[in-house]
Protein backbone atom coordinates (compact mmCIF):
# COMPACT_ATOMS: atom_id res chain seq x y z
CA UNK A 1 -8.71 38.61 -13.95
CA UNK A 2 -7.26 35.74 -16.06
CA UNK A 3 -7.41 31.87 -14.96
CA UNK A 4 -4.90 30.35 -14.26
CA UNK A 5 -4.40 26.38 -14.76
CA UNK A 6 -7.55 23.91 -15.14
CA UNK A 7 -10.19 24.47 -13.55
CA UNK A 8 -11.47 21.35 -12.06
CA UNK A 9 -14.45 20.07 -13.00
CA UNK A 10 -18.07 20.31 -11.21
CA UNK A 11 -19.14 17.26 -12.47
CA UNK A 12 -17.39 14.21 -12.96
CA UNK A 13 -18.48 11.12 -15.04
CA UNK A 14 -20.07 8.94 -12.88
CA UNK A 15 -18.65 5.92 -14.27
CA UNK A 16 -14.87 7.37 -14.46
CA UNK A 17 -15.26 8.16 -11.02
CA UNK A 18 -16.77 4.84 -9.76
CA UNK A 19 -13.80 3.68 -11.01
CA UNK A 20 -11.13 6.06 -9.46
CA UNK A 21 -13.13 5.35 -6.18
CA UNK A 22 -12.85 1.36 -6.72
CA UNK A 23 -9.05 1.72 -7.06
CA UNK A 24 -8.89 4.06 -3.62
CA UNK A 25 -11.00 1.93 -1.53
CA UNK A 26 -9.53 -0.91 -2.37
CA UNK A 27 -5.74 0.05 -1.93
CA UNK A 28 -6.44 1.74 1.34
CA UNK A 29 -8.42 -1.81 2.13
CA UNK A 30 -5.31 -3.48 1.25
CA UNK A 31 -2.81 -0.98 3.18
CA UNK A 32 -4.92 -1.67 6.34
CA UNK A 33 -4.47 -5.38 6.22
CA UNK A 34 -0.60 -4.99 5.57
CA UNK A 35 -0.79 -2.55 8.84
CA UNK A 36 -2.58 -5.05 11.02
CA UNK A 37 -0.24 -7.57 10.12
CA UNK A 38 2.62 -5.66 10.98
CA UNK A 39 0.78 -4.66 14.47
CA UNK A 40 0.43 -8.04 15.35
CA UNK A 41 3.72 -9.44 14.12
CA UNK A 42 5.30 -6.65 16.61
CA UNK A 43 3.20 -7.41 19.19
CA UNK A 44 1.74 -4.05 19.83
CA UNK A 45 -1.67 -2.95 20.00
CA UNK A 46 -3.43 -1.68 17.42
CA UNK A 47 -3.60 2.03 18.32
CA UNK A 48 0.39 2.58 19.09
CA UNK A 49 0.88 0.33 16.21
CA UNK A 50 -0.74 2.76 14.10
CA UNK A 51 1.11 5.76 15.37
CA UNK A 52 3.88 4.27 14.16
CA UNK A 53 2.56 2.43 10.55
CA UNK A 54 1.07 5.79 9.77
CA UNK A 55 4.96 6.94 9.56
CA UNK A 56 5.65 4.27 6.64
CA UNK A 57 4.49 6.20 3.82
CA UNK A 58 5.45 4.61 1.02
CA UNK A 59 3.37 0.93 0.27
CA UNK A 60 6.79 -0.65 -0.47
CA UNK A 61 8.20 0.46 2.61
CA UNK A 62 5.20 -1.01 4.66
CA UNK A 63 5.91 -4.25 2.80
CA UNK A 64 9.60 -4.13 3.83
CA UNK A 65 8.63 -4.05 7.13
CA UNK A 66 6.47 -6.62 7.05
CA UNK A 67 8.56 -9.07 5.60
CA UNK A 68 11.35 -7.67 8.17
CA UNK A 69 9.31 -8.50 10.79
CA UNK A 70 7.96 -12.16 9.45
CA UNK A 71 11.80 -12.72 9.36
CA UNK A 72 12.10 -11.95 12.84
CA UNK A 73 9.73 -13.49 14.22
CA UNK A 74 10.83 -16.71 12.79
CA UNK A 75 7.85 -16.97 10.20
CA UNK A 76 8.19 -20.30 7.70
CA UNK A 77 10.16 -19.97 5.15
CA UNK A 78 7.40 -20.62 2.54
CA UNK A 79 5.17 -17.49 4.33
CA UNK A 80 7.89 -15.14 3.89
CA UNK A 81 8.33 -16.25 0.12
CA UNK A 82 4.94 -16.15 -0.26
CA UNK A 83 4.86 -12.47 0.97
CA UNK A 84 7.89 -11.31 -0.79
CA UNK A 85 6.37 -12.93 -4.33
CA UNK A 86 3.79 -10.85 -3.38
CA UNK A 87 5.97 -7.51 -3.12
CA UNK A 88 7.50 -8.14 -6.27
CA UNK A 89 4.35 -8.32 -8.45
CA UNK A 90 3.41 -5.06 -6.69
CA UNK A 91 5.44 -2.96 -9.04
CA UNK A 92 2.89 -3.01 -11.91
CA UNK A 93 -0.25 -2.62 -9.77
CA UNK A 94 1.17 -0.29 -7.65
CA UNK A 95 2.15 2.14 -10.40
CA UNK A 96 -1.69 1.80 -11.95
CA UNK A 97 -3.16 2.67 -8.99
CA UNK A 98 -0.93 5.81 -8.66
CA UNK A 99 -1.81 7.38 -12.03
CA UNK A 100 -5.47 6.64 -11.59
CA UNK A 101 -6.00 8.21 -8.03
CA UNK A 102 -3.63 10.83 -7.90
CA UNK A 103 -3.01 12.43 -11.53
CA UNK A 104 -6.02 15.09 -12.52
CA UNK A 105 -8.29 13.65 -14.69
CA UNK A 106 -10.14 15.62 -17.59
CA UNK A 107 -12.99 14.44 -20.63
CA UNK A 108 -14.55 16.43 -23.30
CA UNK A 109 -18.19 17.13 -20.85
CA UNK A 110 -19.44 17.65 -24.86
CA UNK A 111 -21.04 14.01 -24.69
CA UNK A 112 -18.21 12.14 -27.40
CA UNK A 113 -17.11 10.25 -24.06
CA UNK A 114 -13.39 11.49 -24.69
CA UNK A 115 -11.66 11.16 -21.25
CA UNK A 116 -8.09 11.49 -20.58
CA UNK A 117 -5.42 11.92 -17.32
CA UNK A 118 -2.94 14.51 -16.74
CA UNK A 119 0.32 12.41 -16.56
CA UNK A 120 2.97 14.04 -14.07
CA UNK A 121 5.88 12.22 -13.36
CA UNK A 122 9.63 13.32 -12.97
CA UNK A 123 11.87 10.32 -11.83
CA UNK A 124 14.89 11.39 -13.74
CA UNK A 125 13.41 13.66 -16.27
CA UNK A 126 10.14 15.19 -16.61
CA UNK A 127 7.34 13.39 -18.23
CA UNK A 128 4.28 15.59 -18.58
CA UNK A 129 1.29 15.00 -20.95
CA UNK A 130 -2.25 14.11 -21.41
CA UNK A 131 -2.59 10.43 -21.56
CA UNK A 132 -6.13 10.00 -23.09
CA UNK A 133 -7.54 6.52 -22.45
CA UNK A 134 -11.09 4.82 -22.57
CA UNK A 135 -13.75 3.44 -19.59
CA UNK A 136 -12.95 0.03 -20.91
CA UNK A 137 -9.16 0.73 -20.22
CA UNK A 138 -9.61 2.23 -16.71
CA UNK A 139 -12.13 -0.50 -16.20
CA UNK A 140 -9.51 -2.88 -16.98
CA UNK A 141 -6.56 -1.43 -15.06
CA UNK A 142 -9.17 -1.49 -11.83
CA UNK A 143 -9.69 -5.14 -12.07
CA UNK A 144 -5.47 -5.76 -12.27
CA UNK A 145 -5.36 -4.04 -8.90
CA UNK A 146 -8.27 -5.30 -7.35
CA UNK A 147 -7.43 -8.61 -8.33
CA UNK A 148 -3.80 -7.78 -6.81
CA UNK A 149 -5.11 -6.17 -3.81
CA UNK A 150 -7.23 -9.59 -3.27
CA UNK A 151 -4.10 -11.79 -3.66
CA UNK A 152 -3.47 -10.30 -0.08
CA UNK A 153 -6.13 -11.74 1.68
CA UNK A 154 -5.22 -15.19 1.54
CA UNK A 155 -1.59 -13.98 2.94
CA UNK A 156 -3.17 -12.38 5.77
CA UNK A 157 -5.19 -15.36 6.76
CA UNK A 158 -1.73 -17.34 6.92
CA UNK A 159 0.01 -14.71 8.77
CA UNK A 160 -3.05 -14.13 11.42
CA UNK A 161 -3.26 -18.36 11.67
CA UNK A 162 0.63 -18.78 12.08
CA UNK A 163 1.06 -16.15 15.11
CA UNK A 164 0.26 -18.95 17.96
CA UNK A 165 2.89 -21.00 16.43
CA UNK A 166 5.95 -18.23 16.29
CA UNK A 167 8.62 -19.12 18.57
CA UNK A 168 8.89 -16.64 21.54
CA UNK A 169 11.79 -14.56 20.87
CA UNK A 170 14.44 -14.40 23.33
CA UNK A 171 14.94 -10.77 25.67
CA UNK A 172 18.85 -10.74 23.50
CA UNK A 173 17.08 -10.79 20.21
CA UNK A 174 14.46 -8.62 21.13
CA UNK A 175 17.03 -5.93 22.68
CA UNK A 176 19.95 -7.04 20.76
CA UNK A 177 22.11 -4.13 22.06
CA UNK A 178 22.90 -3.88 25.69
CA UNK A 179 25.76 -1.26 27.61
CA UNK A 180 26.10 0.65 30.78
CA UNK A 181 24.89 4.02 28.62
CA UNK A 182 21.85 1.33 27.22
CA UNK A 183 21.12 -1.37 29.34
CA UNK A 184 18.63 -3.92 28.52
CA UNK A 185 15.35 -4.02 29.44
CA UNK A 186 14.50 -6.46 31.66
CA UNK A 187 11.14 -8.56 31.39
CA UNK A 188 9.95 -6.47 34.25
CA UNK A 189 10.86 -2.69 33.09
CA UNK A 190 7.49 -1.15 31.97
């Protein structure tokens, strides 16, 4: 019976795939802290916060959140600047950290060090190739996201220290909405 596709491979290059593993502990690191910060900004435990961060699958679309919520919650100015500077330069690190953990990656197992990624992309028109690259160059495209991913924790810290000092937010903003067929809750409604 014929093969079809690659085959993955057995072994894997240790130092490729200390690499890959770098990038993937430290994004879902950095996708943690972004969740805890949106937990605490809405006030909600940790556990039913999760049910509902888990949801937000995209990393953009858990920053969107958060800086909806900093917004609510009547964050400084500067924090929310500070968060949505961060978002921006995202983009770039973001997009490294896709290719290296989720295309396949392949090398010549013949000991010339060739390694190389199987490129699959399709946002308006399909891109598909081998994208051959060197340690040094995943190496280097590690340390742009870690050193992204690190930018975070100084954000946190801010967030985490300016909580005691949000303004409590009025029952009308908090259940902005309010009609026979939808009353609003009152402060004693579990």
């Amino acid at each position: 019976m014929a093969e079809i596709g690659p085959t993955p491979p057995i072994e894997i290059d240790p130092d490729v795939a200390a690499q890959i593993g770098r990038v993937a502990v430290m994004w879902s690191s950095l996708e943690f802290s972004v969740a805890m910060c949106i937990w605490e900004l809405a006030q909600v435990s940790y556990a039913p916060g999760a049910c509902m961060t888990a949801q937000i699958v995209s990393f953009e679309g858990r920053l969107r959140a958060l800086l909806a919520l900093l917004k609510f919650r009547k964050a400084p100015q500067r924090l929310i600047d500070e968060v949505n500077a961060f978002a921006e330069a995202g983009r770039a690190p973001l997009s490294k950290r896709n290719r290296i953990v989720h295309d396949m990656w392949i090398w010549d197992s013949g000991g010339n060090g060739r390694i190389a990624r199987v490129e699959v992309d399709a946002p308006k028109k399909l891109h598909f190739e081998i994208k051959e690259t060197t340690l040094q160059a995943l190496k280097a495209d590690a340390d742009i996201i870690f050193a992204y991913g690190q930018k975070f924790k100084p954000l946190k810290a801010e967030i985490f220290a300016a909580l005691p000092s949000l303004p409590e937010i009025p029952i009308e903003e908090r259940y902005p909405i309010e009609d026979a067929l939808l009353p609003r809750r009152s402060l004693t409604t579990p």
